[in-house]
N, C-alpha and C. Protein backbone atom coordinates (compact mmCIF):
# COMPACT_ATOMS: atom_id res chain seq x y z
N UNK A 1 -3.84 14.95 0.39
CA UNK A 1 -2.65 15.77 0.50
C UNK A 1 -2.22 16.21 -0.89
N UNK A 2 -2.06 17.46 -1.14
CA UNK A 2 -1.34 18.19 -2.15
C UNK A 2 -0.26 18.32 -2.18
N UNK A 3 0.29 18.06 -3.80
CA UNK A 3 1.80 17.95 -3.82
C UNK A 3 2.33 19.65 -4.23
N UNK A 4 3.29 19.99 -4.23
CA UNK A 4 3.66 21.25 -4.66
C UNK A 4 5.11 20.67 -5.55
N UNK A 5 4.27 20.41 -6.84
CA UNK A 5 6.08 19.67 -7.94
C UNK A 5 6.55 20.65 -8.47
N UNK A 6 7.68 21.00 -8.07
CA UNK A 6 8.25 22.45 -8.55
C UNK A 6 9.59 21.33 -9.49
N UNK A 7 9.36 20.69 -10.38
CA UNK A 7 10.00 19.64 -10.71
C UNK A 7 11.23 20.43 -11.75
N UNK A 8 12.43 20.07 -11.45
CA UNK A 8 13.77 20.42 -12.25
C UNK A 8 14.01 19.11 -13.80
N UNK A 9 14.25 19.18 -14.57
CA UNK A 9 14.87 18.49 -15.25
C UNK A 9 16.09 18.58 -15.76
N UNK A 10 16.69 17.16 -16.01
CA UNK A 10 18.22 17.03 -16.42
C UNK A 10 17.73 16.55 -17.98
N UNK A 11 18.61 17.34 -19.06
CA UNK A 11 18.40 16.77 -20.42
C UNK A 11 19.98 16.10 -20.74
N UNK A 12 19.59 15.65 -21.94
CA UNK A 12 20.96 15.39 -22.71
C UNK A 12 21.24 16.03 -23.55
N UNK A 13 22.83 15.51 -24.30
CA UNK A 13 22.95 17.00 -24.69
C UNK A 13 22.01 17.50 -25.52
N UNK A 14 21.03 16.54 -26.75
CA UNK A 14 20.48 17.02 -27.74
C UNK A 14 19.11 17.93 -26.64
N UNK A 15 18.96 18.05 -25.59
CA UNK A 15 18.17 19.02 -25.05
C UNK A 15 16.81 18.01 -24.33
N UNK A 16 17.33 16.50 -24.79
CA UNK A 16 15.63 15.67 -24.25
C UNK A 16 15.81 15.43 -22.77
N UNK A 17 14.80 15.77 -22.42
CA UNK A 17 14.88 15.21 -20.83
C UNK A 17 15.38 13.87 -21.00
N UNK A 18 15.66 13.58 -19.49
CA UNK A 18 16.20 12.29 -19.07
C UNK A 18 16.09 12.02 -17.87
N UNK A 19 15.63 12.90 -16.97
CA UNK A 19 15.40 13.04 -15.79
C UNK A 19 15.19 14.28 -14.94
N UNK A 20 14.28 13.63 -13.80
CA UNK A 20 13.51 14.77 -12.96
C UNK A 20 14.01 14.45 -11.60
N UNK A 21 14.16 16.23 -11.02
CA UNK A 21 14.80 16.51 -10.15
C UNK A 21 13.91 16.78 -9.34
N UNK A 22 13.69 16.55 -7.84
CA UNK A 22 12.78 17.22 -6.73
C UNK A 22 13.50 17.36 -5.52
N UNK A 23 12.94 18.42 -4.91
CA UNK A 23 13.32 18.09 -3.63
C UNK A 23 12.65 17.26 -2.59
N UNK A 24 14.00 17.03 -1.67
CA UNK A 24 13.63 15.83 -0.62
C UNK A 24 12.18 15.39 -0.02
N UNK A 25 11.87 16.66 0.33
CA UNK A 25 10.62 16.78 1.15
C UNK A 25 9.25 16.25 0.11
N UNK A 26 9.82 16.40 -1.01
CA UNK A 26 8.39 16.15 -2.09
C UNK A 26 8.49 14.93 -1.89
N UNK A 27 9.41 14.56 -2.50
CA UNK A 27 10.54 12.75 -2.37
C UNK A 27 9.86 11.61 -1.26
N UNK A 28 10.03 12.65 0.11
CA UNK A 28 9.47 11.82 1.22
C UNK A 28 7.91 11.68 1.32
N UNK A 29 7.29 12.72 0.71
CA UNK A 29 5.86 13.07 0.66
C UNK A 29 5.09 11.94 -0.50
N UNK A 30 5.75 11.85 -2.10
CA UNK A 30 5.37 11.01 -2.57
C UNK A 30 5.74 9.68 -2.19
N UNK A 31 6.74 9.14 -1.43
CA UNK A 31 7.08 7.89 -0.91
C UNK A 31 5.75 7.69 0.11
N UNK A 32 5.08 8.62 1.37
CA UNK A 32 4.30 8.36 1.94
C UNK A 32 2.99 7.99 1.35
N UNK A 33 2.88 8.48 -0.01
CA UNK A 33 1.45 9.22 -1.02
C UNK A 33 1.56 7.21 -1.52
N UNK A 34 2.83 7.01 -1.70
CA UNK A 34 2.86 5.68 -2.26
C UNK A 34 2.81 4.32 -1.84
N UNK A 35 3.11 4.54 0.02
CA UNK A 35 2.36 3.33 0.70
C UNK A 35 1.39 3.79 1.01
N UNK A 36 0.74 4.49 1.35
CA UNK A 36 -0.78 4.24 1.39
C UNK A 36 -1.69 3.67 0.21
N UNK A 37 -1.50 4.15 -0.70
CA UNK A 37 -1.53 3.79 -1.98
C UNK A 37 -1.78 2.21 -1.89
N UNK A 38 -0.31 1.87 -1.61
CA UNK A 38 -0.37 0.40 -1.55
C UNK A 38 -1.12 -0.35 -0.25
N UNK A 39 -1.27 0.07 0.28
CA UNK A 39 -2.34 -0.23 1.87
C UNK A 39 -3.52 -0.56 1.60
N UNK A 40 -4.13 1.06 0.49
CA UNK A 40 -5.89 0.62 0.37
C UNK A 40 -5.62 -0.84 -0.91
N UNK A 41 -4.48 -0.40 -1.75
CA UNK A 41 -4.60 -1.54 -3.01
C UNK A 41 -4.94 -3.26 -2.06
N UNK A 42 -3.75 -3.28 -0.85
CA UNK A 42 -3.68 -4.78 -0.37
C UNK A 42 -5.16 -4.59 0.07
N UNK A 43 -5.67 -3.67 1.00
CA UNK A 43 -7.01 -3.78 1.59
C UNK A 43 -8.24 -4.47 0.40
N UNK A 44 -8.31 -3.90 -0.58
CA UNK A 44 -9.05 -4.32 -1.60
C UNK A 44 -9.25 -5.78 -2.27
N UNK A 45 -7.74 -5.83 -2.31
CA UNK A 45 -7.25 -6.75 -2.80
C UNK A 45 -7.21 -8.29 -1.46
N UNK A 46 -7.63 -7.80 -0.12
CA UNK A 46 -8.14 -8.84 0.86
C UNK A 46 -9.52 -9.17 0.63
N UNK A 47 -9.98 -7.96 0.74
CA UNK A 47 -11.21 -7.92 0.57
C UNK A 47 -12.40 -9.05 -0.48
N UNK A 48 -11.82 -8.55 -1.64
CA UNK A 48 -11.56 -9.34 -2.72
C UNK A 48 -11.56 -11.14 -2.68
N UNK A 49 -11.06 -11.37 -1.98
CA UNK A 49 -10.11 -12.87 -1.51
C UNK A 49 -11.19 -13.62 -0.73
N UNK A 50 -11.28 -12.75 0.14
CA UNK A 50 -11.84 -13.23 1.75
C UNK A 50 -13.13 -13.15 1.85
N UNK A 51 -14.26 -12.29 0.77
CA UNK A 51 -15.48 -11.84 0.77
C UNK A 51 -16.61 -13.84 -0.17
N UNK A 52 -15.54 -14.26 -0.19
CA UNK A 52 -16.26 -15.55 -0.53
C UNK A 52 -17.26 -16.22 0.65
N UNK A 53 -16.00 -16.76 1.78
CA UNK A 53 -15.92 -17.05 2.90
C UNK A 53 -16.36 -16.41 3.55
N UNK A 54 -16.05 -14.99 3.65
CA UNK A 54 -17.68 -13.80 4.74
C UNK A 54 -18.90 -14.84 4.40
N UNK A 55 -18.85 -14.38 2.98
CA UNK A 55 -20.19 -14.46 3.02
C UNK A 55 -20.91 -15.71 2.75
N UNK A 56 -20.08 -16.69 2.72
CA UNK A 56 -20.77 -18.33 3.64
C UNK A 56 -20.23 -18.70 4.67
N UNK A 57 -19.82 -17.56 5.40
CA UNK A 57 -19.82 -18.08 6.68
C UNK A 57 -18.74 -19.11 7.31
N UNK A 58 -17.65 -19.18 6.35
CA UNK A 58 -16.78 -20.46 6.22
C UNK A 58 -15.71 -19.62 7.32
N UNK A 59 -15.63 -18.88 8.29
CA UNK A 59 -14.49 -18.41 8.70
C UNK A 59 -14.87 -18.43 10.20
N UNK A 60 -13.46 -18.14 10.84
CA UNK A 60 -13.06 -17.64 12.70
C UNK A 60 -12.87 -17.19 12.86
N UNK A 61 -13.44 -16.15 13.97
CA UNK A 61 -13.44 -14.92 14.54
C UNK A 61 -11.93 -15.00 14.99
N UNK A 62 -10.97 -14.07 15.89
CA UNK A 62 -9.94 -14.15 16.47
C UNK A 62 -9.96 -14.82 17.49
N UNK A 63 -11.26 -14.54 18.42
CA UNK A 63 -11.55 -15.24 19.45
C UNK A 63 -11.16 -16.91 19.17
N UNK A 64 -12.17 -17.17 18.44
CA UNK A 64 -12.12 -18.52 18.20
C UNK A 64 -10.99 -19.36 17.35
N UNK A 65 -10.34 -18.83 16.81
CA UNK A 65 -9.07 -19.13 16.45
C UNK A 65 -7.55 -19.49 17.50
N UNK A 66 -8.06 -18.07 18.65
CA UNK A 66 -7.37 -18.15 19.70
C UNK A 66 -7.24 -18.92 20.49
N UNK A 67 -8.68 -19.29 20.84
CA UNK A 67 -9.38 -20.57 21.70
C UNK A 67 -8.95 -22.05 21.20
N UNK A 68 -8.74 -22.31 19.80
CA UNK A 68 -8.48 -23.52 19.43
C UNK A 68 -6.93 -23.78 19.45
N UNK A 69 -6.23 -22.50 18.92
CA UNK A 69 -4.83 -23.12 19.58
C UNK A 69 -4.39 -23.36 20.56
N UNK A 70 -5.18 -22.88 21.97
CA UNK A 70 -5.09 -22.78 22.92
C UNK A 70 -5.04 -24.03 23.03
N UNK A 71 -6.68 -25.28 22.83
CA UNK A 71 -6.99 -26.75 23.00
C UNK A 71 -5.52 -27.18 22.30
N UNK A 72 -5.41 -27.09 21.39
CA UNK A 72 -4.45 -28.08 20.61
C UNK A 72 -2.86 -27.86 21.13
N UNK A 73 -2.81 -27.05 21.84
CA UNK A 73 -1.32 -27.09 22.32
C UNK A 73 -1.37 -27.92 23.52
N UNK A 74 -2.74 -28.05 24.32
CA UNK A 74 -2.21 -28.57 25.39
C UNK A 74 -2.12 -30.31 25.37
């Protein structure tokens, strides 16, 4: 997705910026641009974690996770 930053600035008086102005719709657009963002980062960042255990095999499917709380509650 492409942004369109038609970006305003506020200076002080000596003329330095100090801040940037957008409108809403950009606002809501980079807020969306910025959890996804953070979605693939956590994805990676599972990935990362959990790719030990893939790959010896040290883990439970949902099934079988499901199945054992099932035994242990009763």
């Amino acid at each position: 997705m492409s942004l369109d930053l038609q970006e305003r600035y506020l200076t002080d008086a000596d003329g330095k910026r100090i801040a940037v102005v957008i409108d809403i719709e950009t606002y809501q657009q980079l807020l969306e641009q910025l959890d996804e963002l953070y979605c693939i980062k956590g994805y990676e960042q599972a990935v990362i974690e959990t790719e030990p255990e893939i790959t010896s095999g040290d883990y439970l499917t949902l099934d079988q996770y499901l199945a054992s709380r099932e035994r242990n509650s009763q």
